[in-house]
Protein backbone atom coordinates (compact mmCIF):
# COMPACT_ATOMS: atom_id res chain seq x y z
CA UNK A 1 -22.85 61.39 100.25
CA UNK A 2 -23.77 61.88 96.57
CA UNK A 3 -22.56 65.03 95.14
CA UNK A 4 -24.49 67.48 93.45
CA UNK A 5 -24.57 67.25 90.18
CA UNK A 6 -23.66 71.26 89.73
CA UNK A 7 -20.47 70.94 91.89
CA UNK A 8 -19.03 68.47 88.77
CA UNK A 9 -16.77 69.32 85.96
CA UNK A 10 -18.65 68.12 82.63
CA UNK A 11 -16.44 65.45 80.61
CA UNK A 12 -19.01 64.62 77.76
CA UNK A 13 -21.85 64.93 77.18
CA UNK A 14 -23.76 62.30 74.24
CA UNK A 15 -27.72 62.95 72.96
CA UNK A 16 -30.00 60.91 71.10
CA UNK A 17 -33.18 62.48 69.33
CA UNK A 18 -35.42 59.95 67.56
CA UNK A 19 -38.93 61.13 65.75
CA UNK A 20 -41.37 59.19 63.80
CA UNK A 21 -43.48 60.36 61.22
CA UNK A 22 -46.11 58.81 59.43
CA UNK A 23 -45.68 59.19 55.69
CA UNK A 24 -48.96 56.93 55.07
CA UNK A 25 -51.01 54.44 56.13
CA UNK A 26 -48.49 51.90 55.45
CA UNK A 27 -45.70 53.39 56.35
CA UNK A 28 -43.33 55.03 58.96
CA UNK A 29 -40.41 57.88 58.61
CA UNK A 30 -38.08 57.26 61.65
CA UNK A 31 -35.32 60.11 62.04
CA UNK A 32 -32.53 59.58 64.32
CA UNK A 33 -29.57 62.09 65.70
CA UNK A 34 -26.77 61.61 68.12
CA UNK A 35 -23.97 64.31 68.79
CA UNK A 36 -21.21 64.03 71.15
CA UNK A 37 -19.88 67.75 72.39
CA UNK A 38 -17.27 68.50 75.00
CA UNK A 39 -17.72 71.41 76.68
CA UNK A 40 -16.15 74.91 76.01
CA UNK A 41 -12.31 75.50 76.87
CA UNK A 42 -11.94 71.89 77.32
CA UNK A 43 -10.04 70.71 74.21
CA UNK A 44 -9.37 74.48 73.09
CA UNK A 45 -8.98 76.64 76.41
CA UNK A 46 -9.85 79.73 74.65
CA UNK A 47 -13.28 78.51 72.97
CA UNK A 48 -16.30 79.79 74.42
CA UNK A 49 -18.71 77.39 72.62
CA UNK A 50 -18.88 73.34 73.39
CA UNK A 51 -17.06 71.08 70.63
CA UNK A 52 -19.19 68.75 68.91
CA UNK A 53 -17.08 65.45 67.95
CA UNK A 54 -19.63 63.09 66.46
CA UNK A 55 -22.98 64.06 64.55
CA UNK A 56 -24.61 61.45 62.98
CA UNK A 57 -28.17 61.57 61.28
CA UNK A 58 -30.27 58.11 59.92
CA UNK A 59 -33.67 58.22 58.57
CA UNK A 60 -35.33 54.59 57.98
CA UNK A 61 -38.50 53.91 55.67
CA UNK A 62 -40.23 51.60 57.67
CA UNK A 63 -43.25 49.65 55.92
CA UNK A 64 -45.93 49.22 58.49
CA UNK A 65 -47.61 46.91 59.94
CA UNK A 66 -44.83 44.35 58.99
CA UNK A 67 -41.83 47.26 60.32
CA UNK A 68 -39.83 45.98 57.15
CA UNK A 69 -37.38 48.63 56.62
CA UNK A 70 -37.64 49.64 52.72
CA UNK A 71 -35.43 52.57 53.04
CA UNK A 72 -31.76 53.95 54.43
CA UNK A 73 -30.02 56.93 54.48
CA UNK A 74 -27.30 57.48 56.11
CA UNK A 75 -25.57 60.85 56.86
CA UNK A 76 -22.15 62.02 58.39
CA UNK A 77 -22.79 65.33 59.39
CA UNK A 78 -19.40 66.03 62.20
CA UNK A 79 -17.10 62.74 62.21
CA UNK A 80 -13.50 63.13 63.44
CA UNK A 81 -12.02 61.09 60.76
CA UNK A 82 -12.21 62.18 57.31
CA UNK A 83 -12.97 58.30 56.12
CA UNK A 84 -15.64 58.29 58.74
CA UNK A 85 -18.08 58.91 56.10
CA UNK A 86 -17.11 56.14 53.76
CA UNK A 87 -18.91 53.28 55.63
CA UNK A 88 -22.75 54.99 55.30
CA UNK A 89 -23.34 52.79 52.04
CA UNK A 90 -22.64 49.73 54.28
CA UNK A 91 -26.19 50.53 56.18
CA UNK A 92 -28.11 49.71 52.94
CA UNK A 93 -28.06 45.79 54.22
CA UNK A 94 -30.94 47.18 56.51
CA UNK A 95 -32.79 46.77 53.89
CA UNK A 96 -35.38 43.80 54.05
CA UNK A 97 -35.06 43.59 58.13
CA UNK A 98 -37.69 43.81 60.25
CA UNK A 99 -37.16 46.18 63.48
CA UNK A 100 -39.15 44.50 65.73
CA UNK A 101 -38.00 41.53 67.82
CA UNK A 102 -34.14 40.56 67.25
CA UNK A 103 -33.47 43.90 65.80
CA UNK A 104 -30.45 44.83 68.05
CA UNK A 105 -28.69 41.08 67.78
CA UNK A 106 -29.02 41.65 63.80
CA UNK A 107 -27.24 45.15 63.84
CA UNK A 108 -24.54 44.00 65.58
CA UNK A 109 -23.90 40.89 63.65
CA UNK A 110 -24.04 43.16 60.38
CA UNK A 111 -22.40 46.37 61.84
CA UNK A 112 -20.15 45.47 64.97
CA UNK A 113 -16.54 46.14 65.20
CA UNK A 114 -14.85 47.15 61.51
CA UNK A 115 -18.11 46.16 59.95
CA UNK A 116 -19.68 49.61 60.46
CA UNK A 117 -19.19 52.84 62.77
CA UNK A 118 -19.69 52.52 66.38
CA UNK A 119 -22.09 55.62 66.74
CA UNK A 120 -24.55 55.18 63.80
CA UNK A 121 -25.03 51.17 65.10
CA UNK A 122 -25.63 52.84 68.81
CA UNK A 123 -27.85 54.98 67.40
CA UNK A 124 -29.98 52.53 65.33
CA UNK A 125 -30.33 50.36 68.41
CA UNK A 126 -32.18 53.68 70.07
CA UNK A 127 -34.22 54.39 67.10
CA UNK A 128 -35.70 50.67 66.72
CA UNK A 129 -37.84 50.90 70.27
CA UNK A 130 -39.28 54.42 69.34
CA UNK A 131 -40.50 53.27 66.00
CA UNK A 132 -41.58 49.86 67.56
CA UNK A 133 -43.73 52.50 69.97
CA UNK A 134 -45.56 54.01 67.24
CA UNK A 135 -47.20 51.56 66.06
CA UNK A 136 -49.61 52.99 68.58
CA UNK A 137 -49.50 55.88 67.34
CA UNK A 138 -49.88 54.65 64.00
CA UNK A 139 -52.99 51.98 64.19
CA UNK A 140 -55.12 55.26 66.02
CA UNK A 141 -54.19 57.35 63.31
CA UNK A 142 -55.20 54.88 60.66
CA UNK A 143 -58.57 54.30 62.63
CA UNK A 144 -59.48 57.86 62.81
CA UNK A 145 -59.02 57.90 58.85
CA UNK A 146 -61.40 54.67 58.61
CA UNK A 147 -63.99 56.07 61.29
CA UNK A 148 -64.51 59.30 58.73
CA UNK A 149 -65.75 57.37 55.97
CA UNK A 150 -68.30 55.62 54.74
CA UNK A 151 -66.23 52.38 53.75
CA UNK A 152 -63.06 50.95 55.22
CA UNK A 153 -60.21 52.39 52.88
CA UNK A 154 -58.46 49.83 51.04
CA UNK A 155 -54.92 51.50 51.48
CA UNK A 156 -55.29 51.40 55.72
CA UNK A 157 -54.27 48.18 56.68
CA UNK A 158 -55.47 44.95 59.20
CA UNK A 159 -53.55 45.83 62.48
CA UNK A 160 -53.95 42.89 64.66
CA UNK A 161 -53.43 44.41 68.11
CA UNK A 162 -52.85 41.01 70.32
CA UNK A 163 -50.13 40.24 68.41
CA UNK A 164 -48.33 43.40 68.18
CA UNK A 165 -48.74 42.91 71.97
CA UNK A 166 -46.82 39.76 72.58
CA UNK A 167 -43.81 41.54 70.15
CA UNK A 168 -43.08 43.05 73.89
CA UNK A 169 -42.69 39.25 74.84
CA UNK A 170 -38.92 38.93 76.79
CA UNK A 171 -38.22 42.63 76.18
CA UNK A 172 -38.66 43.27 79.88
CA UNK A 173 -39.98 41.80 83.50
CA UNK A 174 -43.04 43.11 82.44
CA UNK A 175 -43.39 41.24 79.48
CA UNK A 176 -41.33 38.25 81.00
CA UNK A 177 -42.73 34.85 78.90
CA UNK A 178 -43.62 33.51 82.31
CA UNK A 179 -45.59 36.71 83.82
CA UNK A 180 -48.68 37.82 84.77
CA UNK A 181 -49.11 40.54 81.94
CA UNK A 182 -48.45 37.99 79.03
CA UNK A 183 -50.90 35.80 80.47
CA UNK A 184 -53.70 38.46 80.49
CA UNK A 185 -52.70 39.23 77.11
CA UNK A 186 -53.06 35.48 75.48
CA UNK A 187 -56.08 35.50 77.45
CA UNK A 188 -57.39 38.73 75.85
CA UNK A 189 -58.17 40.39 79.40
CA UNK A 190 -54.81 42.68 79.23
CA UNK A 191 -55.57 46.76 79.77
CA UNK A 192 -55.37 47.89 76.24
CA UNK A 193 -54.85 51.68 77.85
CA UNK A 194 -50.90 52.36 79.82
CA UNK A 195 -51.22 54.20 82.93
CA UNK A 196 -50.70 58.05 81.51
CA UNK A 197 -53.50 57.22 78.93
CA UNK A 198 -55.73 56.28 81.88
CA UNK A 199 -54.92 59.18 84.61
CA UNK A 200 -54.88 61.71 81.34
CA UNK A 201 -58.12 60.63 80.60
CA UNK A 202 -59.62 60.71 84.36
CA UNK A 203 -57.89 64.25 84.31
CA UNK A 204 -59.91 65.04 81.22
CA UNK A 205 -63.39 63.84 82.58
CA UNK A 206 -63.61 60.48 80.85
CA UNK A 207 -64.05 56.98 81.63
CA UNK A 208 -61.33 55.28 80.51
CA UNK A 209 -63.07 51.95 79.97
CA UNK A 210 -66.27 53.48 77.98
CA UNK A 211 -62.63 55.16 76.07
CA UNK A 212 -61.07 52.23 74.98
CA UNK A 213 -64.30 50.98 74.22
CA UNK A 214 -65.44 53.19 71.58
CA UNK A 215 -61.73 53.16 70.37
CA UNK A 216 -61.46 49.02 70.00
């Protein structure tokens, strides 16, 4: 019988935050935290607060619709070691990669082991996925700019959504080469809406295929 999860003593407890802004139409801001904490009296017996061992901040310039990275920056902000800090200028080889497909191989070849630290590789292999997701986000955005004006703008750029698409290709059993999803894709009869786009917009009082429609 599984215990419940109040009954435990807490160890450790690690968190990752990643957020993506959009600085412009051709490019991404992706900010990424982790922080390790113990929890109170563990290390110190008399300390009422939870210890935080490791907090680590990246932000990554990501040009877009390529996901080049044309920006680092690297910051140390708790580190238990007081040469923790002097490997952040390493992370500047990021430069020139993309962070789609291969991403995570890449970061370890670069930064694994005594090439780089542990935590800020970890938590550039969490940040790569959410930036990779908002592309979404990011080729609506740009259309709603286009759709209030006259002409297309010159500055919002070509997204070609089937291929962005098949970037998923091997990343799960979804998107397995051999499946059923990657087949609809190539033949241009995948849903372009995921399920909580589709029930949100049932909820809402639209048809979802009319939706995605008007929104090609």
């Amino acid at each position: 019988m599984t215990t419940p999860i109040e009954e435990l003593e807490p160890l450790h407890e690690r968190t990752y935050a990643v957020r993506v802004y959009r600085r412009s139409p051709t490019e991404l801001l992706a900010r990424g935290t982790m922080r390790d904490e113990k929890p109170p009296g563990l290390y110190i017996d008399d300390d009422p607060e939870p210890l935080t061992i490791h907090q680590m901040t990246v932000e990554l310039v990501v040009e877009y619709p390529s996901l080049t990275i044309v920006g680092v920056d690297v910051h140390f902000g708790t580190h238990p070691h007081s040469d923790c800090p002097g490997i952040a200028e390493r992370y500047g080889g990021l430069v020139g990669l993309s962070i789609s497909r291969g991403f995570t191989h890449k970061t370890r070849e670069l930064f694994g082991g005594p090439r780089g630290c542990t935590h800020v590789t970890a938590l550039l292999q969490a940040m790569a996925p959410a930036v990779v997701q908002s592309t979404w986000s990011m080729r609506i955005r740009n259309q709603l700019d286009t759709a209030h004006l006259d002409d297309t703008r010159a500055d919002v750029p070509v997204d070609d959504f089937a291929a962005r698409q098949l970037l998923n290709v091997g990343t799960c059993h979804v998107w397995a080469e051999d499946g059923e999803h990657v087949a609809l894709v190539q033949r241009g009869e995948a849903a372009r809406l995921g399920l909580p786009v589709r029930e949100r917009l049932v909820e809402l009082g639209h048809d979802p295929e009319q939706w995605a429609e008007r929104h090609a």
